[in-house]
PDB file of N, CA and C in Angstrom:
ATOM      1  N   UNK A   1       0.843  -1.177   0.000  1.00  0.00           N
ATOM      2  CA  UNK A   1       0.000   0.000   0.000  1.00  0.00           C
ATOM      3  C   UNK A   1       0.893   1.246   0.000  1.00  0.00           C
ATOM      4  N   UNK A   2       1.223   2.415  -0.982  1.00  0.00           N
ATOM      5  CA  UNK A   2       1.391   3.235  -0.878  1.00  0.00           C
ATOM      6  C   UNK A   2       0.869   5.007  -0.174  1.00  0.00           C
ATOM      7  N   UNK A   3       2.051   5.130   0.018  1.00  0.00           N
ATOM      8  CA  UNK A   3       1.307   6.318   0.588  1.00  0.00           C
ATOM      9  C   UNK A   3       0.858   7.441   0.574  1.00  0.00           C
ATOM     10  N   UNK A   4      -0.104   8.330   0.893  1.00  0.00           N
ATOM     11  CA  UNK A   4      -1.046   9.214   0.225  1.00  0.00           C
ATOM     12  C   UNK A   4       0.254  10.181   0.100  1.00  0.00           C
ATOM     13  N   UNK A   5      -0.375  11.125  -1.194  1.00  0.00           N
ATOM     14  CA  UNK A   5       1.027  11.959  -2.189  1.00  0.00           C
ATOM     15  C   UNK A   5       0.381  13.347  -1.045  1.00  0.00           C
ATOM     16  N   UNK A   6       1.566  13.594  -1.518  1.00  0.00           N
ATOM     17  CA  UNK A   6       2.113  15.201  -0.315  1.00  0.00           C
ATOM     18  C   UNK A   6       1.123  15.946  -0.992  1.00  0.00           C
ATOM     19  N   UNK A   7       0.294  17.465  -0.333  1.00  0.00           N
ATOM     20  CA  UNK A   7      -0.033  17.707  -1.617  1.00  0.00           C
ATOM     21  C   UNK A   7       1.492  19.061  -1.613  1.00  0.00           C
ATOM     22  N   UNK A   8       0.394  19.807  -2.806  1.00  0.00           N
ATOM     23  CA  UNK A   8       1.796  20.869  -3.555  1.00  0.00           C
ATOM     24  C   UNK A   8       2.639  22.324  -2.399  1.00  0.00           C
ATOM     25  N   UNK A   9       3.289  22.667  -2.148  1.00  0.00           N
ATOM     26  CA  UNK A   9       3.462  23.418  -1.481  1.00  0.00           C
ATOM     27  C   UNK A   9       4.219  25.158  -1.752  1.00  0.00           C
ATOM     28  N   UNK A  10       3.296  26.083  -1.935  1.00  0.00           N
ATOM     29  CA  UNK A  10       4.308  27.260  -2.578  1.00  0.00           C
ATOM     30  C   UNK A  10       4.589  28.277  -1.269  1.00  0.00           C
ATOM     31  N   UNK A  11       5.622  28.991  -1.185  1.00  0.00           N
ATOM     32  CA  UNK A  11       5.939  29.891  -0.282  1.00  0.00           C
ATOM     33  C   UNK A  11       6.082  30.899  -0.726  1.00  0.00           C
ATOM     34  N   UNK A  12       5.171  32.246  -0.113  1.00  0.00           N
ATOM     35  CA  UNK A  12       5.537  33.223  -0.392  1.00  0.00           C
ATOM     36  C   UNK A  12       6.221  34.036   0.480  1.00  0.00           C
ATOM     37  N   UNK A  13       6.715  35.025   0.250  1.00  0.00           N
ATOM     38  CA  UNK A  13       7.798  35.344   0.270  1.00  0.00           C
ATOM     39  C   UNK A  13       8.585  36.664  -0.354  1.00  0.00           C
ATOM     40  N   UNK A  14      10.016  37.515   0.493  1.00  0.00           N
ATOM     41  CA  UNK A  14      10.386  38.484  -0.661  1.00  0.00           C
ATOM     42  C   UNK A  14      11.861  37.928  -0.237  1.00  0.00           C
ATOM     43  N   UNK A  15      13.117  38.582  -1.442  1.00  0.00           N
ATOM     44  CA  UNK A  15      14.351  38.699  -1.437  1.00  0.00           C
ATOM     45  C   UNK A  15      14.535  39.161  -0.184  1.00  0.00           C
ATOM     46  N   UNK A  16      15.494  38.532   0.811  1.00  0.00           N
ATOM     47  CA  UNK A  16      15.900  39.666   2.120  1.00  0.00           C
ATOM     48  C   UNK A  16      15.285  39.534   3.092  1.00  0.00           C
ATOM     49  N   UNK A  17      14.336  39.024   3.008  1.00  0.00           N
ATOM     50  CA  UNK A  17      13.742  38.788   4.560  1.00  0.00           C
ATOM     51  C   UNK A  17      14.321  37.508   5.261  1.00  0.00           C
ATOM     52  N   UNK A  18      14.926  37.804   6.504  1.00  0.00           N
ATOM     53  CA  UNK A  18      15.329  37.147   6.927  1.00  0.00           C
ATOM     54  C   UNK A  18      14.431  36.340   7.462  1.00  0.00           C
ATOM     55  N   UNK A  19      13.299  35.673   8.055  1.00  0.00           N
ATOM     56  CA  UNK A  19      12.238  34.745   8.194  1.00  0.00           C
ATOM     57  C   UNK A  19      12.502  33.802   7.179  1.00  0.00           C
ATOM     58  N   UNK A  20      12.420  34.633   5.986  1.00  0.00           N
ATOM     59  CA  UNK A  20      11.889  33.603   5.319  1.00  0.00           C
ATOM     60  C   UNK A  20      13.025  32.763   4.756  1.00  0.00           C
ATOM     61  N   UNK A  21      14.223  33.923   4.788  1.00  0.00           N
ATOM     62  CA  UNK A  21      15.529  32.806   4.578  1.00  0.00           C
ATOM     63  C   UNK A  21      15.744  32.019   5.423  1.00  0.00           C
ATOM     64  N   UNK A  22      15.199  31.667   6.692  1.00  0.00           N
ATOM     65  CA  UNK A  22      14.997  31.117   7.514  1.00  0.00           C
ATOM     66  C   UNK A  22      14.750  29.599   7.293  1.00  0.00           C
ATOM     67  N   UNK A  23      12.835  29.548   6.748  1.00  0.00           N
ATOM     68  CA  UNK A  23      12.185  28.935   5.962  1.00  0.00           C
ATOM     69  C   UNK A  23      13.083  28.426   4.707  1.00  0.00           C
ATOM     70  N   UNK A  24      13.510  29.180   3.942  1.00  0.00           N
ATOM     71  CA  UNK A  24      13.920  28.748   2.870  1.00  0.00           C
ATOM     72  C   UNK A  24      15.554  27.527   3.403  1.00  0.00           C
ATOM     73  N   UNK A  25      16.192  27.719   4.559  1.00  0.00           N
ATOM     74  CA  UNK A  25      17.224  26.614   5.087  1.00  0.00           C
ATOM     75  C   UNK A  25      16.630  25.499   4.995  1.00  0.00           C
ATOM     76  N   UNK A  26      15.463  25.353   5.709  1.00  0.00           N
ATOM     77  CA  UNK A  26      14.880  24.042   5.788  1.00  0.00           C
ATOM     78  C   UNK A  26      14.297  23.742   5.006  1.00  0.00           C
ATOM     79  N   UNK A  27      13.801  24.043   3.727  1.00  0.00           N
ATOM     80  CA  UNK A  27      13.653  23.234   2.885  1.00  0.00           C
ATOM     81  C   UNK A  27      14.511  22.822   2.493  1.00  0.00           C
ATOM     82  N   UNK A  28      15.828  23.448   1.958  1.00  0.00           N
ATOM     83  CA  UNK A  28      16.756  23.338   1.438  1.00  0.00           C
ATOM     84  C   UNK A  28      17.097  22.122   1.991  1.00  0.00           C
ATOM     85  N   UNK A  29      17.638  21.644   3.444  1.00  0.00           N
ATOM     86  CA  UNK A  29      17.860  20.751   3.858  1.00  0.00           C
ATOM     87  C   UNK A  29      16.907  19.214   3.872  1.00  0.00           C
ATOM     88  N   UNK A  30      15.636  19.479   3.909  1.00  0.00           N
ATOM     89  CA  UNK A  30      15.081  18.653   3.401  1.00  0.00           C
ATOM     90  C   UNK A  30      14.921  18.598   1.629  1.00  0.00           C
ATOM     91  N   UNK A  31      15.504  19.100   1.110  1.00  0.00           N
ATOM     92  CA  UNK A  31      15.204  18.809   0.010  1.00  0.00           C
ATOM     93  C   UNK A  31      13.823  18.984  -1.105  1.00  0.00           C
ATOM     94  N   UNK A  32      12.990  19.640  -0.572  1.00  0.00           N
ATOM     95  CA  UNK A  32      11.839  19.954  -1.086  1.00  0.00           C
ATOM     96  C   UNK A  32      11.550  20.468  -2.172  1.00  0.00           C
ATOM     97  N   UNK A  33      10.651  20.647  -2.998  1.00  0.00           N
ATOM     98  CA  UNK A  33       9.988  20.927  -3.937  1.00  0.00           C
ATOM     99  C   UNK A  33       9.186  21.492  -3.485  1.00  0.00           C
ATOM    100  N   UNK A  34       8.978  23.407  -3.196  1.00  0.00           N
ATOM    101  CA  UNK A  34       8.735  24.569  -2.612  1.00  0.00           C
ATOM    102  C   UNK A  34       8.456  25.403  -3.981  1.00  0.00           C
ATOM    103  N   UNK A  35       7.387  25.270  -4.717  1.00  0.00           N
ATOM    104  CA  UNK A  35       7.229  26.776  -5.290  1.00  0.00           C
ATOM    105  C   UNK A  35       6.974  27.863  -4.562  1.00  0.00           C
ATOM    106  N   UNK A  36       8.013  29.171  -5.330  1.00  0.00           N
ATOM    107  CA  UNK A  36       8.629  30.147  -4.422  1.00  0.00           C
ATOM    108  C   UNK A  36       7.781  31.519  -5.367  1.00  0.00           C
ATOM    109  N   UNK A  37       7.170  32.341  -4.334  1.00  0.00           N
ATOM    110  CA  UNK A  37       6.245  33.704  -4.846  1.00  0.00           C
ATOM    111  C   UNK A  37       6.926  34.769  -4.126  1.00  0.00           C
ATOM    112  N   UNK A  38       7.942  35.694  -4.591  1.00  0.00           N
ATOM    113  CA  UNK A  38       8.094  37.096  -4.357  1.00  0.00           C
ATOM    114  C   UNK A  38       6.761  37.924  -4.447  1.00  0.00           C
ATOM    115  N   UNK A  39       6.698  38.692  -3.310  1.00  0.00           N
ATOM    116  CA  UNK A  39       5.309  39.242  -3.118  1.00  0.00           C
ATOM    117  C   UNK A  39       5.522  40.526  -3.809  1.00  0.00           C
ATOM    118  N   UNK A  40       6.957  40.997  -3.648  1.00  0.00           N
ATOM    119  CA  UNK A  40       7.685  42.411  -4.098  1.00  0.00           C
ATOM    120  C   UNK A  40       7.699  42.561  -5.179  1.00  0.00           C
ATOM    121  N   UNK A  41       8.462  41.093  -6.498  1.00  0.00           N
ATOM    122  CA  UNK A  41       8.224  40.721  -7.748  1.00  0.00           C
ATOM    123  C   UNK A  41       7.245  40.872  -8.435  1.00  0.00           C
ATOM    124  N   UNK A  42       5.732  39.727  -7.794  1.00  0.00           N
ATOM    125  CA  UNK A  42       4.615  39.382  -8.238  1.00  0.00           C
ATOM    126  C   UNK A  42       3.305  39.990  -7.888  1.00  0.00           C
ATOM    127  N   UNK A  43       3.214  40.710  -8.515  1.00  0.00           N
ATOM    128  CA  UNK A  43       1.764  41.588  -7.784  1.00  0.00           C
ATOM    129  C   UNK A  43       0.609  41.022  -7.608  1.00  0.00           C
ATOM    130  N   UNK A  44       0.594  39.612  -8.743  1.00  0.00           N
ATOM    131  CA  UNK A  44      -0.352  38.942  -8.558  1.00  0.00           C
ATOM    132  C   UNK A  44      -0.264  37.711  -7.713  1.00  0.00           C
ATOM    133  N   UNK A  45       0.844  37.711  -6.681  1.00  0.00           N
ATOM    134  CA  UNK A  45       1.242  36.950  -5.822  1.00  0.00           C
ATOM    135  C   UNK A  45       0.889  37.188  -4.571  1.00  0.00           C
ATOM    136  N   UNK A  46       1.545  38.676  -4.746  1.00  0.00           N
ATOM    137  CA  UNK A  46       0.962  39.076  -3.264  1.00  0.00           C
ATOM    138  C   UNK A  46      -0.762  39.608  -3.053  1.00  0.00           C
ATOM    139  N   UNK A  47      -1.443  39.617  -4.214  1.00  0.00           N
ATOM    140  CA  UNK A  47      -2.480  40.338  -4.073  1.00  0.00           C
ATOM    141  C   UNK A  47      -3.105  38.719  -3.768  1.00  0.00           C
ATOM    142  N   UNK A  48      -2.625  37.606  -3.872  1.00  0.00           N
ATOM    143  CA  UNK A  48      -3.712  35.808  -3.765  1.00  0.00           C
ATOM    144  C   UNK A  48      -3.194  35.702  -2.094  1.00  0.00           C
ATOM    145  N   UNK A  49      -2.039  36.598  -1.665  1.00  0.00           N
ATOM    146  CA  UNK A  49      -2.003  36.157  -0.016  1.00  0.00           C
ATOM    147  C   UNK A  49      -2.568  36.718   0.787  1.00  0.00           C
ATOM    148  N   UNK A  50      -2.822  38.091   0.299  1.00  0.00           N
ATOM    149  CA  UNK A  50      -3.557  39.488   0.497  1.00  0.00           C
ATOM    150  C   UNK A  50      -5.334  38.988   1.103  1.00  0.00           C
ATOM    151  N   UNK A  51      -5.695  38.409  -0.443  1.00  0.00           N
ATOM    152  CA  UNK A  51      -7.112  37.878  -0.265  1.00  0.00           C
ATOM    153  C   UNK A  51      -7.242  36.323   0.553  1.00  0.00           C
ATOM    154  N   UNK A  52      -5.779  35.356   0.876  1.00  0.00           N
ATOM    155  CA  UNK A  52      -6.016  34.921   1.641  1.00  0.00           C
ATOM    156  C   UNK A  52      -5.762  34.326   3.093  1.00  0.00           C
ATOM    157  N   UNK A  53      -5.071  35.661   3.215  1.00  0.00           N
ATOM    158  CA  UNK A  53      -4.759  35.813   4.917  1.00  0.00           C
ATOM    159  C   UNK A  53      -5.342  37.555   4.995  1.00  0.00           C
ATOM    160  N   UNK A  54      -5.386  38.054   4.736  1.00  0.00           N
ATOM    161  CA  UNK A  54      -5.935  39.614   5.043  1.00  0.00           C
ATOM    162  C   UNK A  54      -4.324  40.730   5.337  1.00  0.00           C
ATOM    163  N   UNK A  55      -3.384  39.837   5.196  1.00  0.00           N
ATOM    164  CA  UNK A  55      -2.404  40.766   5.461  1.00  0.00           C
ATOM    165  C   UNK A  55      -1.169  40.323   4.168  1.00  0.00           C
ATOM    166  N   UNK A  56      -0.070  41.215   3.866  1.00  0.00           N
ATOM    167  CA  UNK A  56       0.714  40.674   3.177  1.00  0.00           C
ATOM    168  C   UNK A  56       2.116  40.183   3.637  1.00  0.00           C
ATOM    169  N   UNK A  57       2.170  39.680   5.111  1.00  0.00           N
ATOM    170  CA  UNK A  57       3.764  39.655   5.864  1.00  0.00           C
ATOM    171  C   UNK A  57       3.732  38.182   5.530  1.00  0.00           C
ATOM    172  N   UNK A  58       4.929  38.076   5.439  1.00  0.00           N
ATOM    173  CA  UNK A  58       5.408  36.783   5.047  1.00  0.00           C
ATOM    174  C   UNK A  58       6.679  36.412   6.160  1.00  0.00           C
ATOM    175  N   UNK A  59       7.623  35.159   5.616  1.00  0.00           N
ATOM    176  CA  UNK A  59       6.976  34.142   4.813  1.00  0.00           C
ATOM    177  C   UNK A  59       5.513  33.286   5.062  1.00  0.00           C
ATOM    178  N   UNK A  60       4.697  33.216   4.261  1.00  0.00           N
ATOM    179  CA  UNK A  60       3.816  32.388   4.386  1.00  0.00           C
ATOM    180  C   UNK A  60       3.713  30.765   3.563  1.00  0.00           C
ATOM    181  N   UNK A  61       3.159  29.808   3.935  1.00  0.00           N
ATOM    182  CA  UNK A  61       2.998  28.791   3.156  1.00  0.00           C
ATOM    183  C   UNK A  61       2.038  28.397   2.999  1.00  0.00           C
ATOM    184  N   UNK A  62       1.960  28.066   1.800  1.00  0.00           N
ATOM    185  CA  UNK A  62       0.116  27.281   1.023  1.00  0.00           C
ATOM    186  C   UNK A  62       0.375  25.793   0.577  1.00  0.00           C
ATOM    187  N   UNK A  63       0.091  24.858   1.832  1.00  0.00           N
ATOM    188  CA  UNK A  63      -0.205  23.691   1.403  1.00  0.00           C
ATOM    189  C   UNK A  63      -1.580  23.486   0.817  1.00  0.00           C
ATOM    190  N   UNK A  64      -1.313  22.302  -0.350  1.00  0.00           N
ATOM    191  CA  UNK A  64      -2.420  22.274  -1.120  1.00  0.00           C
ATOM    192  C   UNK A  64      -2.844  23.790  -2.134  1.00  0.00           C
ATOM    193  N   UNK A  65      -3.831  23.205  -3.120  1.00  0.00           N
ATOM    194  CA  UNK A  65      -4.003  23.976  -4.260  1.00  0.00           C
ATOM    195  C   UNK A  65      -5.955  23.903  -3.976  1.00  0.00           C
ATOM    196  N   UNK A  66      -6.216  25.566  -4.586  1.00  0.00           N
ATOM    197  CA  UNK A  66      -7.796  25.282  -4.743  1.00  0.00           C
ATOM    198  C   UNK A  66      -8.579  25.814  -3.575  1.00  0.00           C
ATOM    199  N   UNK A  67      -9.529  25.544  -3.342  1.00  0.00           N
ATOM    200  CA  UNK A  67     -10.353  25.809  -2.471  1.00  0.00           C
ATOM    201  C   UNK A  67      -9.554  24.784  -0.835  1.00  0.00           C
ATOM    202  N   UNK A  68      -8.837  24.028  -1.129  1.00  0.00           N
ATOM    203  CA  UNK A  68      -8.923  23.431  -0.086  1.00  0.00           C
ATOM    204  C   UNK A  68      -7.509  23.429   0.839  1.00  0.00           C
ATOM    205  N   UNK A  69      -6.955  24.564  -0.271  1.00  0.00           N
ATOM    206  CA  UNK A  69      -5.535  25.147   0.752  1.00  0.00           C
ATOM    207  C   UNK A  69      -5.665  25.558   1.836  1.00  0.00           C
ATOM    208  N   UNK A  70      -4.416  25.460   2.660  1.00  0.00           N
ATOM    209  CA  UNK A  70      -4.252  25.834   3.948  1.00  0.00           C
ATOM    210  C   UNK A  70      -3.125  26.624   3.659  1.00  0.00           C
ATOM    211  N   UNK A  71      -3.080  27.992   4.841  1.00  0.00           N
ATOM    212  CA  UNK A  71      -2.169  29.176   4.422  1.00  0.00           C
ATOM    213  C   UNK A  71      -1.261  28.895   6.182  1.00  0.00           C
ATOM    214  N   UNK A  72      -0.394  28.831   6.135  1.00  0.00           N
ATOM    215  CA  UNK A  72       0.274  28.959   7.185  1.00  0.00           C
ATOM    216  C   UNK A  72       1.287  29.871   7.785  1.00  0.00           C
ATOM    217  N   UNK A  73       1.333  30.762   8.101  1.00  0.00           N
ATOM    218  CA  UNK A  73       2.108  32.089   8.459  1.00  0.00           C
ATOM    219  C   UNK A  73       3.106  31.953   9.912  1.00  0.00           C
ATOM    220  N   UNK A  74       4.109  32.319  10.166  1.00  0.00           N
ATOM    221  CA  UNK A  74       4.672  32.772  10.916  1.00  0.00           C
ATOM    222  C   UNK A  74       6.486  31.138  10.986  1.00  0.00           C
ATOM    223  N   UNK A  75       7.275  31.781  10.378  1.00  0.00           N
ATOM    224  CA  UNK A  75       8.573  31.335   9.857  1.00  0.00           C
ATOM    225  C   UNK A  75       8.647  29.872  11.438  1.00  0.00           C
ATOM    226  N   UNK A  76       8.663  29.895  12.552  1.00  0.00           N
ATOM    227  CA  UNK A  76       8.970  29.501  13.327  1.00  0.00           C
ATOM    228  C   UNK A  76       7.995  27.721  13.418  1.00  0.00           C
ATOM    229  N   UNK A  77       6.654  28.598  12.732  1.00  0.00           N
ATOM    230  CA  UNK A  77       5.686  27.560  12.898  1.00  0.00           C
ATOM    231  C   UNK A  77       5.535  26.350  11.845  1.00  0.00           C
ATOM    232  N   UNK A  78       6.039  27.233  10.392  1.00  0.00           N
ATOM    233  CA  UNK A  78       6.236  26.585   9.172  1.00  0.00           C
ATOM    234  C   UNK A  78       7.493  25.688   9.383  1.00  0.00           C
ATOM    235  N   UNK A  79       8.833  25.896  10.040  1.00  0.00           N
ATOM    236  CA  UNK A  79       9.349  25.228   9.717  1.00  0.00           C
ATOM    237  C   UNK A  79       9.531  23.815  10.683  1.00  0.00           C
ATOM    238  N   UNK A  80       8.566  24.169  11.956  1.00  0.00           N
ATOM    239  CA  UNK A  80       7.957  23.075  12.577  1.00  0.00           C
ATOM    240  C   UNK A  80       7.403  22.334  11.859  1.00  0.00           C
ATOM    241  N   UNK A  81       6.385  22.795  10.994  1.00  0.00           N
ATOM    242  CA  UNK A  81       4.917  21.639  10.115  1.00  0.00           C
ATOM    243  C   UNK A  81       6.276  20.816   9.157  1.00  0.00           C
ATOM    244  N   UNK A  82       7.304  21.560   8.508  1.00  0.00           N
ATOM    245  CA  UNK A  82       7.791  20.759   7.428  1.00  0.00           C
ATOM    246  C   UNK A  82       8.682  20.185   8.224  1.00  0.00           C
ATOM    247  N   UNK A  83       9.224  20.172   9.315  1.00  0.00           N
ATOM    248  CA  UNK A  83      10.165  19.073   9.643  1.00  0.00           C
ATOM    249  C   UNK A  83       9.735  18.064  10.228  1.00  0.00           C
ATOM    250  N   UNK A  84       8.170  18.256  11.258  1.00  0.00           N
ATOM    251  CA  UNK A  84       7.397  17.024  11.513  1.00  0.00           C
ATOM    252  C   UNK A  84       6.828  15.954  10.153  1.00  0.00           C
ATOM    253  N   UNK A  85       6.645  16.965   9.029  1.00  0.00           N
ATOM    254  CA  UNK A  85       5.922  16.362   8.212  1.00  0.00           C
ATOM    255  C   UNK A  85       7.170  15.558   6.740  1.00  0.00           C
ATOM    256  N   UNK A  86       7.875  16.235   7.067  1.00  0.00           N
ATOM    257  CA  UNK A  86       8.695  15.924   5.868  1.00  0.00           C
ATOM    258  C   UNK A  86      10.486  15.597   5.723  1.00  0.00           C
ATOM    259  N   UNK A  87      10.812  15.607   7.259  1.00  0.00           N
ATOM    260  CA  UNK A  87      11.998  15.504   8.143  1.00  0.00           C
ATOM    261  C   UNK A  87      12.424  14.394   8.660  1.00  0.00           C
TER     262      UNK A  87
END
């Protein structure tokens, strides 16, 4: 029996913030497959975190795609979920 697939995971995010370079170590170390959204870059990046957290501070993470994402905010907490989950 295999096991249920991860779903997708993107982080947003800007150049320079230290949080999120934070975030961005541990994936690195786990090895992940992290699509990455500059909020500073992408206007239409930051305006989808905007509408779904009400604020634009990052880093944030969106597990899952669609209606049935989960947004997870605050660098300390994210890199708890990915090292329980993927560590």
């Amino acid at each position: 029996m295999t096991a249920p697939a991860k779903p997708p995971l993107a982080l947003f995010h800007y150049y320079g913030c230290p949080f999120c370079t934070m975030v961005d170590r541990v994936v690195e170390q786990l090895g992940l497959e992290v699509e990455r959204h500059d909020i500073f870059q992408d206007s239409s990046a930051r305006e989808q975190l905007i509408d779904a957290t009400g604020r634009q501070t990052v880093p944030v993470l969106k597990i899952g795609d669609g209606a049935d994402a989960k947004w997870m905010p605050e660098s300390r907490d994210i890199m708890r979920w990915l090292q329980q989950e993927y560590g």
